[in-house]
N, C-alpha and C. Protein backbone atom coordinates (compact mmCIF):
# COMPACT_ATOMS: atom_id res chain seq x y z
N UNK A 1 139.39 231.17 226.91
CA UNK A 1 140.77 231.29 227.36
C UNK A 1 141.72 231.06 226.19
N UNK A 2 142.84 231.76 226.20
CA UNK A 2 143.62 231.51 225.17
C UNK A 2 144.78 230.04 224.57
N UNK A 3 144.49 229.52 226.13
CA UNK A 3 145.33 227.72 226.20
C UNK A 3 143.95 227.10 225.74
N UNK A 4 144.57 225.29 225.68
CA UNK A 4 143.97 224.64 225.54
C UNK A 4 144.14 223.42 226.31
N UNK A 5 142.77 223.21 226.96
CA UNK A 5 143.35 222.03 228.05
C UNK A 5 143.03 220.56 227.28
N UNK A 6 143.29 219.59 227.29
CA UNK A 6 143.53 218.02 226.17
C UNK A 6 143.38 217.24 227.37
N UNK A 7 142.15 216.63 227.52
CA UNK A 7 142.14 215.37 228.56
C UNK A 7 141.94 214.14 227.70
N UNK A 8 142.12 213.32 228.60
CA UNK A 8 142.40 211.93 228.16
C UNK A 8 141.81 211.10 228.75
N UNK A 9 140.78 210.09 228.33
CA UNK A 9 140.31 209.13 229.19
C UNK A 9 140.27 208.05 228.90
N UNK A 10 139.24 207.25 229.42
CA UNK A 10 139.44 205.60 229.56
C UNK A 10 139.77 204.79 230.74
N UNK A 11 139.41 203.79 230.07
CA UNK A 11 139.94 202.48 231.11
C UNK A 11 141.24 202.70 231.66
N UNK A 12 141.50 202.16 232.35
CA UNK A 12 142.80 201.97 233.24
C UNK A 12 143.39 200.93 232.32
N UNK A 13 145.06 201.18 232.12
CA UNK A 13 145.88 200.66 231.38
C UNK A 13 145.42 200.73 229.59
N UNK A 14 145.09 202.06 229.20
CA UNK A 14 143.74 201.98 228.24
C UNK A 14 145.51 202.88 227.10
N UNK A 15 145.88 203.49 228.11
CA UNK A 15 147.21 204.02 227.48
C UNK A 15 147.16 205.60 227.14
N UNK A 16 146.37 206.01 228.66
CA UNK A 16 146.30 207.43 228.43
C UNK A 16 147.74 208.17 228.78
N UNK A 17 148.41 207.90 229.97
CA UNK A 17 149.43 208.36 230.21
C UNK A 17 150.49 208.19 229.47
N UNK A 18 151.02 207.30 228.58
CA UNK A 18 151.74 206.98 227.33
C UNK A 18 151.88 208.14 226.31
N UNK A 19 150.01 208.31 226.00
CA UNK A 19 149.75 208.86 225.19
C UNK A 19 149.85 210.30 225.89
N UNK A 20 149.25 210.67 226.45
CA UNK A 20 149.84 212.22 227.22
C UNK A 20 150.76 212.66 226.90
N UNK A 21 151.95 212.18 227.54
CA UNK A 21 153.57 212.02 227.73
C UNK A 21 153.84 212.46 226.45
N UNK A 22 153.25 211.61 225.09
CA UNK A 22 153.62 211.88 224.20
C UNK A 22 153.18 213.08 223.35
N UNK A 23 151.94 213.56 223.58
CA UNK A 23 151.30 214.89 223.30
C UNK A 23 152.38 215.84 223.93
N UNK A 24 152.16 216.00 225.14
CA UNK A 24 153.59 216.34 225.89
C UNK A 24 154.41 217.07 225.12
N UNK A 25 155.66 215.69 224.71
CA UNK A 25 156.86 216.02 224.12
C UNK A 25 156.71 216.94 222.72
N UNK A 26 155.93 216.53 222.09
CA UNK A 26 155.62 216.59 220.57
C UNK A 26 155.26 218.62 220.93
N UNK A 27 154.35 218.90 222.00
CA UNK A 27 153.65 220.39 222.19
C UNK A 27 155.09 221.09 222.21
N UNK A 28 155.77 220.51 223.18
CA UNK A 28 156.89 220.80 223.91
C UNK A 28 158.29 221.57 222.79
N UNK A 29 158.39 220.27 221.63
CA UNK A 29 159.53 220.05 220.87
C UNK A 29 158.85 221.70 219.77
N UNK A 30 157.28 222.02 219.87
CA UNK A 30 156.91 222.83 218.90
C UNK A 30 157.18 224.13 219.19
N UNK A 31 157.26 224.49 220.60
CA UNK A 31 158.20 225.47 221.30
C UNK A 31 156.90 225.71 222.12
N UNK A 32 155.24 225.26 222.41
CA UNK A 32 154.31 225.16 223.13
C UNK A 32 154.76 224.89 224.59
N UNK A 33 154.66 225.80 225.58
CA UNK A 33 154.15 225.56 227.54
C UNK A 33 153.14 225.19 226.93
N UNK A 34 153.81 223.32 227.94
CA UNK A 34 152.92 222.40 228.59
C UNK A 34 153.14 222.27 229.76
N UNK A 35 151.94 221.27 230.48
CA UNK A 35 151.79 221.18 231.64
C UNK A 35 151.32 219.70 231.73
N UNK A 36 151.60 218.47 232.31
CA UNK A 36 150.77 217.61 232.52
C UNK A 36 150.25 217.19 234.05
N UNK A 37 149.04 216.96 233.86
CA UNK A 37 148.43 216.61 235.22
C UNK A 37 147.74 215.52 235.06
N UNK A 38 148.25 214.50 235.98
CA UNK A 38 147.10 213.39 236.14
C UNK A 38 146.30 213.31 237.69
N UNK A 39 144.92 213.20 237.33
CA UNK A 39 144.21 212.93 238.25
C UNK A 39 144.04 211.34 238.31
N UNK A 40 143.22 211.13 239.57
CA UNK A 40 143.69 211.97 240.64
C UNK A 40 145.55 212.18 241.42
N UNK A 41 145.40 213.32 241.55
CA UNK A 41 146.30 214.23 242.58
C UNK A 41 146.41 213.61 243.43
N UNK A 42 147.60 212.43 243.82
CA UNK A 42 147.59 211.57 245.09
C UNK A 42 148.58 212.43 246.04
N UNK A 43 148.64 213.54 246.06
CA UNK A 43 149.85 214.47 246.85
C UNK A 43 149.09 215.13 247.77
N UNK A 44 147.81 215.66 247.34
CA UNK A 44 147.08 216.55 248.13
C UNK A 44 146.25 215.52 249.29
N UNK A 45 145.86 216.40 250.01
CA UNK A 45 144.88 216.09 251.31
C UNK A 45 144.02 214.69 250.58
N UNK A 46 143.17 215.31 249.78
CA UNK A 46 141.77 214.50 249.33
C UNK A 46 142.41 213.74 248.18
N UNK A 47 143.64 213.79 247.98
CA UNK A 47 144.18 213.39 246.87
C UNK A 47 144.46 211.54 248.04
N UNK A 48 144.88 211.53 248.92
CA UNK A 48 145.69 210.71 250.26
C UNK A 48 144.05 209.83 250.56
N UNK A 49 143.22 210.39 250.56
CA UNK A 49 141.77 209.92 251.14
C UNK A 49 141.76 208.86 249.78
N UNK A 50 141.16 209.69 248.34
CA UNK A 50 141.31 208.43 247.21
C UNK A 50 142.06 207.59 247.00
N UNK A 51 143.53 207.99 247.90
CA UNK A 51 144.13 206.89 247.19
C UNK A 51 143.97 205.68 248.42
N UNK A 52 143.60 205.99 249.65
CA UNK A 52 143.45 205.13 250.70
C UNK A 52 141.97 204.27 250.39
N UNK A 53 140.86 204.94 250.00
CA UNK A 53 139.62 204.04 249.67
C UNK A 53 140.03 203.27 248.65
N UNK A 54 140.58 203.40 247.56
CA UNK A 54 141.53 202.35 246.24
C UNK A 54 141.98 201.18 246.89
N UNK A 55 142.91 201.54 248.00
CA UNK A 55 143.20 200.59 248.24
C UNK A 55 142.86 199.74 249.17
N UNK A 56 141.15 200.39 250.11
CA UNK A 56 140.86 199.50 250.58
C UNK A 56 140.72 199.57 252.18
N UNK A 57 142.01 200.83 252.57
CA UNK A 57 141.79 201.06 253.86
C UNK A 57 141.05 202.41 254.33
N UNK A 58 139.89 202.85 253.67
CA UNK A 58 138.93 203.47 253.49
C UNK A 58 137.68 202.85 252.80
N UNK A 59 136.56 202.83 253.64
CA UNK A 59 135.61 202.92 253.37
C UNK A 59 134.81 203.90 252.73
N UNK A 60 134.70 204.11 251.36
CA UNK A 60 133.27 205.26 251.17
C UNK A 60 132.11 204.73 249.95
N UNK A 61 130.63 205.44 250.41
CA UNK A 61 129.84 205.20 249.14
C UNK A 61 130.15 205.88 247.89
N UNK A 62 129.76 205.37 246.62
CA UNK A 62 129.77 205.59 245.74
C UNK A 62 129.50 207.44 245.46
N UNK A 63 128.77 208.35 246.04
CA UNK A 63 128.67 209.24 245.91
C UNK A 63 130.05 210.36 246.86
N UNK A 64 130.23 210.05 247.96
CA UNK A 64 131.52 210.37 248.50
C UNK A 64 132.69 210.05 247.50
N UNK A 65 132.93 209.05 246.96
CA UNK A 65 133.95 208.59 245.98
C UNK A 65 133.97 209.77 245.40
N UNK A 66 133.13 210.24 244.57
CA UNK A 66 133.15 211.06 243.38
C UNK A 66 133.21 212.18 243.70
N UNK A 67 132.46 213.15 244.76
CA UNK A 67 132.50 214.05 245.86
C UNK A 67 134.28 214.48 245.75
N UNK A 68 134.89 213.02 246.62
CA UNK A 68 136.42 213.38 246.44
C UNK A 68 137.15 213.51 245.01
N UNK A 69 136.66 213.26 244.22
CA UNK A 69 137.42 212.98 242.92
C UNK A 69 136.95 214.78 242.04
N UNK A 70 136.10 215.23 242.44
CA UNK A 70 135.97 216.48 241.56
C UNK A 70 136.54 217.62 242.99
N UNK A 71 136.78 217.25 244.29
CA UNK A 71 137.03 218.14 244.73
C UNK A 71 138.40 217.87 244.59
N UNK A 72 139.49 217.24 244.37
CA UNK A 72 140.59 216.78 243.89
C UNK A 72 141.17 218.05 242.84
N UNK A 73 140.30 217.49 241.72
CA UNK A 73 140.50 218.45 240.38
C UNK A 73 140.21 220.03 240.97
N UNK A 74 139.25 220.43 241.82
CA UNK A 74 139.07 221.60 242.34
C UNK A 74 140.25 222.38 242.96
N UNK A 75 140.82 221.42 243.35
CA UNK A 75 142.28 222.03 243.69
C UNK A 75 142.78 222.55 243.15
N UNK A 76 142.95 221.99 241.94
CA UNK A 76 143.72 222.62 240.89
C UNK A 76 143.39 223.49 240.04
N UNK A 77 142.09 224.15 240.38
CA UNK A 77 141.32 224.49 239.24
C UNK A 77 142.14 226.37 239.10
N UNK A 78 142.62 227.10 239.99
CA UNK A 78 143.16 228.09 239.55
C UNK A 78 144.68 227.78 238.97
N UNK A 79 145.40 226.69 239.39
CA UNK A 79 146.34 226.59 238.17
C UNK A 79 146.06 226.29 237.04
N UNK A 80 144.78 225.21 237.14
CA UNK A 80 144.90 225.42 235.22
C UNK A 80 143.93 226.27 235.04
N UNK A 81 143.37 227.46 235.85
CA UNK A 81 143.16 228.44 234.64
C UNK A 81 143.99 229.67 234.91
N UNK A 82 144.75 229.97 235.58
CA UNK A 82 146.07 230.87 235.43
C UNK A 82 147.15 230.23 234.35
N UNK A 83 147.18 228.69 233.72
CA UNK A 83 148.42 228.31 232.82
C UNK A 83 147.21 228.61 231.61
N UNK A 84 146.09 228.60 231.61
CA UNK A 84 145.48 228.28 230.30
C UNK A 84 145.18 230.01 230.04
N UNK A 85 145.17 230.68 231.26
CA UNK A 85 145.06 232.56 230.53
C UNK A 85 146.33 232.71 229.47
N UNK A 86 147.29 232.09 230.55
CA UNK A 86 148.73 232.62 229.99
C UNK A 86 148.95 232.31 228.44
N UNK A 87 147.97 231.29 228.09
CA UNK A 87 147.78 230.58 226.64
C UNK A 87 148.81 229.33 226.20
N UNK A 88 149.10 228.57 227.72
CA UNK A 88 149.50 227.41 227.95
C UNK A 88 148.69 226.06 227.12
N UNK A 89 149.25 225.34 227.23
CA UNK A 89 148.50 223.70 227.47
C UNK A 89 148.99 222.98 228.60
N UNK A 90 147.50 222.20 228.74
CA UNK A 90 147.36 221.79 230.05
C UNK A 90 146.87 220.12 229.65
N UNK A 91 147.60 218.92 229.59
CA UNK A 91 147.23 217.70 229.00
C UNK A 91 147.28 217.22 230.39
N UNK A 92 145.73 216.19 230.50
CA UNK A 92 144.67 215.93 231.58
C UNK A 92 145.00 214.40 231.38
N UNK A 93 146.15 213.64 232.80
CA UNK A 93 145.37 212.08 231.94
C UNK A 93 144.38 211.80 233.22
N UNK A 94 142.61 211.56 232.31
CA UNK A 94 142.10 211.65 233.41
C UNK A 94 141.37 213.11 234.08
N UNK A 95 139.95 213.41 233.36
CA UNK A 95 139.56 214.79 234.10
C UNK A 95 138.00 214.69 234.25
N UNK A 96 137.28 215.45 233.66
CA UNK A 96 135.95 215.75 233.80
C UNK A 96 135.10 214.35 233.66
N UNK A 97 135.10 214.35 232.65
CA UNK A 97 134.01 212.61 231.98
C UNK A 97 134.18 212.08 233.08
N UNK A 98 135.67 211.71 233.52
CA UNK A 98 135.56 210.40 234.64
C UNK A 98 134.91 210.04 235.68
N UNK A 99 134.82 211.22 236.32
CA UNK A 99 133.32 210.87 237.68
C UNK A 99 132.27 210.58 236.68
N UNK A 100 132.16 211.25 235.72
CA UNK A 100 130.43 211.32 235.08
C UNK A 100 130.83 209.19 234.46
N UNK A 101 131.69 208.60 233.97
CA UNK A 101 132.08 207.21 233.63
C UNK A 101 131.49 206.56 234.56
N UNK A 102 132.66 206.83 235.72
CA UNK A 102 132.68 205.70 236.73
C UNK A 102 131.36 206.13 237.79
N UNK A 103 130.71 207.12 237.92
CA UNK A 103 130.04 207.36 238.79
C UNK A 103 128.52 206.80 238.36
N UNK A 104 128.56 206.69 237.20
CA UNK A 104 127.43 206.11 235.77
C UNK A 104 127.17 204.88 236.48
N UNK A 105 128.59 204.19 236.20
CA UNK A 105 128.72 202.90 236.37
C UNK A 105 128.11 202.52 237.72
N UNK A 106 128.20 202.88 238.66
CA UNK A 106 128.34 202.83 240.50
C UNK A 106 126.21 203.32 240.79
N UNK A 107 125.74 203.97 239.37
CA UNK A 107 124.22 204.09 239.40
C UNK A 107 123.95 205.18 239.95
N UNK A 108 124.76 206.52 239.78
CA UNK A 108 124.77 207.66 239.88
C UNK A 108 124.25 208.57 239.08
N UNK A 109 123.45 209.83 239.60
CA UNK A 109 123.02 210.69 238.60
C UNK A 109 123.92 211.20 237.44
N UNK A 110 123.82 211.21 236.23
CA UNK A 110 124.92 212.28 235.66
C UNK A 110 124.86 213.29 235.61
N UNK A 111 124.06 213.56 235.40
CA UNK A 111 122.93 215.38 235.16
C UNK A 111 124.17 216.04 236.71
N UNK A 112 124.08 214.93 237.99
CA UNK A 112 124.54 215.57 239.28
C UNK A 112 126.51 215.74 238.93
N UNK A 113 126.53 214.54 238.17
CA UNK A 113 128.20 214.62 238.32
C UNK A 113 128.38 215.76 237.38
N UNK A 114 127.60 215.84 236.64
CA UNK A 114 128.51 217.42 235.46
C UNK A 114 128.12 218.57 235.73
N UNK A 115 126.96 218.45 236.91
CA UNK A 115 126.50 219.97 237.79
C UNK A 115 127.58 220.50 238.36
N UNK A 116 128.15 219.28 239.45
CA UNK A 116 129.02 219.59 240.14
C UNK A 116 130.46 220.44 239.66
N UNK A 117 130.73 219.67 238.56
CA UNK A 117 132.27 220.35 237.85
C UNK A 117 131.94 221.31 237.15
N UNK A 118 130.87 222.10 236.87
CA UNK A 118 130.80 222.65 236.08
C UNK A 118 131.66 224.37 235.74
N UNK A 119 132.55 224.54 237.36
CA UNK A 119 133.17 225.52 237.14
C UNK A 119 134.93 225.08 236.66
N UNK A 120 134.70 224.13 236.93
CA UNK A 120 136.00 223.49 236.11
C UNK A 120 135.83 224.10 234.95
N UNK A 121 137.43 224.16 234.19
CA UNK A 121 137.55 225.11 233.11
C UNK A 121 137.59 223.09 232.01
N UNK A 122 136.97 223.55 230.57
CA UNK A 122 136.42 223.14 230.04
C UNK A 122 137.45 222.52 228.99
N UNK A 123 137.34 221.39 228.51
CA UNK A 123 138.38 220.69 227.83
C UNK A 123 138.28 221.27 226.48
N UNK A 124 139.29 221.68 225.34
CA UNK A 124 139.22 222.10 224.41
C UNK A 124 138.89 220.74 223.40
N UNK A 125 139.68 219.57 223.57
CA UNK A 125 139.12 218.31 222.93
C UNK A 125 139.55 217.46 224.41
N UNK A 126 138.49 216.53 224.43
CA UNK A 126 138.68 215.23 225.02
C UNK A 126 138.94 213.88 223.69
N UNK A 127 140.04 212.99 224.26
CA UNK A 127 140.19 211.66 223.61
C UNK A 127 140.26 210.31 224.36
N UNK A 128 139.58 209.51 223.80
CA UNK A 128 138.86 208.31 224.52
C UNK A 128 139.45 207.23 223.96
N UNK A 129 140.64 206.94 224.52
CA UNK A 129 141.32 205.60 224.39
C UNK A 129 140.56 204.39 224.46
N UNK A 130 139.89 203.63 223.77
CA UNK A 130 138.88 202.32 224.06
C UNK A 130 139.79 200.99 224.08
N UNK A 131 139.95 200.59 225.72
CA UNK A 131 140.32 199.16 225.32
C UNK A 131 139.23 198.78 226.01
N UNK A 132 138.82 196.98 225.55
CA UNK A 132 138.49 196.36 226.28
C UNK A 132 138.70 195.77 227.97
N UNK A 133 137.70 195.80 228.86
CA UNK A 133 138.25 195.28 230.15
C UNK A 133 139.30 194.26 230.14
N UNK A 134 139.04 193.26 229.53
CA UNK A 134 139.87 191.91 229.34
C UNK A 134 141.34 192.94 229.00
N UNK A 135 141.55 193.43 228.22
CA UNK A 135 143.03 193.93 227.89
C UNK A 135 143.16 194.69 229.04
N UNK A 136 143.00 195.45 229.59
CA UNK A 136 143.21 196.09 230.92
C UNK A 136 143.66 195.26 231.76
N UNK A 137 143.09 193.63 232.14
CA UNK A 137 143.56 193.03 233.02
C UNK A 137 145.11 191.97 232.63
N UNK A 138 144.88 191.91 230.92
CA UNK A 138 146.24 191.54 230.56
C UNK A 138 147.91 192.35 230.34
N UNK A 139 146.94 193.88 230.39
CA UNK A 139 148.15 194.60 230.47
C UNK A 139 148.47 194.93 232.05
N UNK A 140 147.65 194.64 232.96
CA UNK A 140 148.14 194.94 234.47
C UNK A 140 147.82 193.93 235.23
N UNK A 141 148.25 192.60 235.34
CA UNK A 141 147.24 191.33 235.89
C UNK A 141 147.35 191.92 237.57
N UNK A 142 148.97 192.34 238.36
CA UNK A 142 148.99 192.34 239.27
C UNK A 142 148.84 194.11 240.01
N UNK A 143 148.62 193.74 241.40
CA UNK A 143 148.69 195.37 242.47
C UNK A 143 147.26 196.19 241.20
N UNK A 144 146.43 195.55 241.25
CA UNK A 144 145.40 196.32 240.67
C UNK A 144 144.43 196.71 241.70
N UNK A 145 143.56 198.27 241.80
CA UNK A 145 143.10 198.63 242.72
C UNK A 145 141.79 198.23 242.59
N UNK A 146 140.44 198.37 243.64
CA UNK A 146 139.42 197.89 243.83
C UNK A 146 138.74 198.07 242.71
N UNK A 147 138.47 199.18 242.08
CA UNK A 147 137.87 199.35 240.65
C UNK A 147 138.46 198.16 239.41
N UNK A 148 139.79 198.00 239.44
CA UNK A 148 140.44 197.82 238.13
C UNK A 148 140.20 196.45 238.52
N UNK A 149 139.74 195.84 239.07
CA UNK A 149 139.64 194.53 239.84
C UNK A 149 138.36 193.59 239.17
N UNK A 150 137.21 194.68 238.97
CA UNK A 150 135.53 194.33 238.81
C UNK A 150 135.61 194.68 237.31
N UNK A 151 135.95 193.80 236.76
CA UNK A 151 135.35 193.70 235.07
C UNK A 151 134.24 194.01 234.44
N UNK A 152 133.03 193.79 235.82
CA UNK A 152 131.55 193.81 235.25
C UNK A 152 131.75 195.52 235.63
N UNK A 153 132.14 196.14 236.27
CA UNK A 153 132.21 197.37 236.95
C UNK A 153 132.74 198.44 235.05
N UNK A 154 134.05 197.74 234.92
CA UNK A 154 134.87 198.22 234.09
C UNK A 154 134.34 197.99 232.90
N UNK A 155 133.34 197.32 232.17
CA UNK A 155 132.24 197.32 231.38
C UNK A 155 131.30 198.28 231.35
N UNK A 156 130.99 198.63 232.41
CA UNK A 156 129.63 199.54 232.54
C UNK A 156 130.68 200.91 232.29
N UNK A 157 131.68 201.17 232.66
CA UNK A 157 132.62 202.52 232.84
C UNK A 157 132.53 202.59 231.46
N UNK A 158 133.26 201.53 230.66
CA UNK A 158 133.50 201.59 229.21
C UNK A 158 131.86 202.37 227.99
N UNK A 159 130.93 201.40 228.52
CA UNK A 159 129.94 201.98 227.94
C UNK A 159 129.79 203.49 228.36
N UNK A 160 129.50 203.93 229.69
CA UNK A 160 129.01 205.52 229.53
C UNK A 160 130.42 206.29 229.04
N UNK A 161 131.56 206.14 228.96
CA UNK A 161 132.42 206.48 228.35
C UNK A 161 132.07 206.66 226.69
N UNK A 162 131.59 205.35 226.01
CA UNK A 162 131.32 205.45 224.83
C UNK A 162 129.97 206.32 224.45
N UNK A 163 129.19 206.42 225.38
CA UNK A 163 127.98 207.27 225.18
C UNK A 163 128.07 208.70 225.41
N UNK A 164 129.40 208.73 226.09
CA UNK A 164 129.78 210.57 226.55
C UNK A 164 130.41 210.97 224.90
N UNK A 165 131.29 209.66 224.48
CA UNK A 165 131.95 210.33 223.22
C UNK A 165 131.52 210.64 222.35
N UNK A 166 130.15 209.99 222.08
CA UNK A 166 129.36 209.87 220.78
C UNK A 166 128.52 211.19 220.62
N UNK A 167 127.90 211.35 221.96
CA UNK A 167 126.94 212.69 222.30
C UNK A 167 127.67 214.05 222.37
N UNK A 168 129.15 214.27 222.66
CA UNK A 168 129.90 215.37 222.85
C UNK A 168 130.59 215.43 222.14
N UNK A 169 131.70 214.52 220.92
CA UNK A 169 132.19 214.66 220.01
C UNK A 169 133.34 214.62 219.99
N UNK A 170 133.72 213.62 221.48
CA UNK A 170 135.57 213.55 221.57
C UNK A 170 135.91 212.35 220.18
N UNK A 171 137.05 212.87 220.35
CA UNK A 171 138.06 212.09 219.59
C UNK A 171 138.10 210.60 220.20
N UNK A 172 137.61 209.30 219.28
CA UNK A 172 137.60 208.21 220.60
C UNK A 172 138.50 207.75 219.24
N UNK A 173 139.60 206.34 220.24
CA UNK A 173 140.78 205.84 219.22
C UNK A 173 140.28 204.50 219.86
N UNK A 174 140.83 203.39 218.71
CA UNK A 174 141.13 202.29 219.66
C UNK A 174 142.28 202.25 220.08
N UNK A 175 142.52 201.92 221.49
CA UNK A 175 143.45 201.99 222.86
C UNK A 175 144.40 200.65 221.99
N UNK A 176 144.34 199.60 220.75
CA UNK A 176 144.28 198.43 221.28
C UNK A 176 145.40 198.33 220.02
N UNK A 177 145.75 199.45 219.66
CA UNK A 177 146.63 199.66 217.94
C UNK A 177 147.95 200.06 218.95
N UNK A 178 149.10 199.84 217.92
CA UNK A 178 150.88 200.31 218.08
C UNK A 178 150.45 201.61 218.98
N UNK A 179 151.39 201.92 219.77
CA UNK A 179 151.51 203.00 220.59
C UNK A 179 151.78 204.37 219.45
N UNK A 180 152.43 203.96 218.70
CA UNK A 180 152.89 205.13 217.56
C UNK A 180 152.00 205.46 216.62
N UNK A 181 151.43 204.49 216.40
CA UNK A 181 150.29 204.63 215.42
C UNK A 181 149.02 205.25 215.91
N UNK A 182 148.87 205.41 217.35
CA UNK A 182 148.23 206.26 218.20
C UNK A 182 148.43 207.83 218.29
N UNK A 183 149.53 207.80 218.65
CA UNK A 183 150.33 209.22 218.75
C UNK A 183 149.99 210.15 217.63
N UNK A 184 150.45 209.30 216.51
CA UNK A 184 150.56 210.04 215.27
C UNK A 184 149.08 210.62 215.07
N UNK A 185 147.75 209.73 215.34
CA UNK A 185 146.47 209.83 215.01
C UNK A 185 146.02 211.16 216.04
N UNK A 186 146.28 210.90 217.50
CA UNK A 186 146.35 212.06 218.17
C UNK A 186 146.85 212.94 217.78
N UNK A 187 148.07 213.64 217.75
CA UNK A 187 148.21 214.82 217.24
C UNK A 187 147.87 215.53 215.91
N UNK A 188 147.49 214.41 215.06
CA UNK A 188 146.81 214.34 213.69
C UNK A 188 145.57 215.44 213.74
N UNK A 189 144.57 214.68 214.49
CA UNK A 189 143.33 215.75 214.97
C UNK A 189 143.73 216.50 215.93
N UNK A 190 144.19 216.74 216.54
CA UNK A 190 144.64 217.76 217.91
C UNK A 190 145.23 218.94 216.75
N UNK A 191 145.97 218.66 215.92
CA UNK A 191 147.03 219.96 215.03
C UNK A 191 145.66 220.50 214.16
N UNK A 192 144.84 219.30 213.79
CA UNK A 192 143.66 220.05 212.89
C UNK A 192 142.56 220.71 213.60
N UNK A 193 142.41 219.89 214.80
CA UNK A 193 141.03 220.30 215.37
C UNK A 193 141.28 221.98 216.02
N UNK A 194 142.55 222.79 216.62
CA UNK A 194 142.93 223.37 217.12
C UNK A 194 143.71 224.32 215.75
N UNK A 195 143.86 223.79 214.98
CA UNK A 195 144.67 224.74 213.93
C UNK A 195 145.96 224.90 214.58
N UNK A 196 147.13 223.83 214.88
CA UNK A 196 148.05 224.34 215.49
C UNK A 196 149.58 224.38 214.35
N UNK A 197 150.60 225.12 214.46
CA UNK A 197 151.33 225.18 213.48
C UNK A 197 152.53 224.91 214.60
């Protein structure tokens, strides 16, 4: 396709949406259509279901969880590939890896979570914000949802996160440096990795 879609992952409060926002502006100011989407999509149908098990007044197993979380992104999957024909960008906070993370974590197949997405249109670079759990809970102590809650949970996420980056070749930063000094490093490789002018 002639766009490029830029997801973003990590821990929660890891500073993907910051960092988005700021890919964002920067695509934006270059005279680049952008688009940002964060999953999950709490607007849609199945978008209302995740956000009700989060918080608790839903029950589901670990494999339903994830079930909802790629059929979520499925929603969307002919807008971003009608913005990415058009030769758009499409910045993800939050896309593919993440069921394959958290679903890792929860003792899920992966081989099954990246079967499933596999018609999802395909990230041109992924970047892997690394904070530690402990900083996650100092940058959000309160209204944290059932996941962001389990440290030992948010450990295990962190590792298959680090094992997706190493084996596939995203861009991983530490989450744990100046917000600017981030930015700059992101679009640093994003302008090289993409050849963008």
């Amino acid at each position: 396709m002639a766009g490029h879609l830029i997801a973003f992952e990590g821990l929660d409060q890891s500073g993907k949406q910051t960092q988005a926002e700021r890919l964002r502006d920067r695509l934006i100011a270059l005279g680049h259509d952008v688009r940002l989407v964060d999953f999950p999509d709490y607007t849609t149908h199945i978008g209302e279901e995740i956000r009700l098990a989060l918080t608790g007044e839903r029950e589901y197993p670990p494999e339903v969880m994830q079930l909802l979380y790629v059929a979520n992104r499925y929603e969307w999957k002919a807008q971003l590939q009608e913005r990415l024909a058009a030769g758009g960008f499409i910045i993800c906070d939050r896309y593919l890896a993440s069921s394959v993370a958290y679903g890792e974590a929860f003792g899920l197949d992966a081989d099954w979570l990246t079967e499933m997405q596999r018609f999802l249109p395909r990230p041109s670079l992924t970047i892997m914000l690394d904070i530690a759990p402990e900083t996650a809970v100092a940058r959000k102590s309160v209204d944290r949802d059932r996941y962001e809650r389990d440290l030992a949970l948010q450990a295990r996420v962190r590792e298959s996160y680090t094992r997706l980056a190493a084996r596939d070749g995203w861009l991983l930063l530490n989450g744990e440096r100046p917000k600017d000094e981030i930015a700059d490093e992101v679009f640093t490789a994003l302008a090289t990795r993409l050849a963008l002018r």
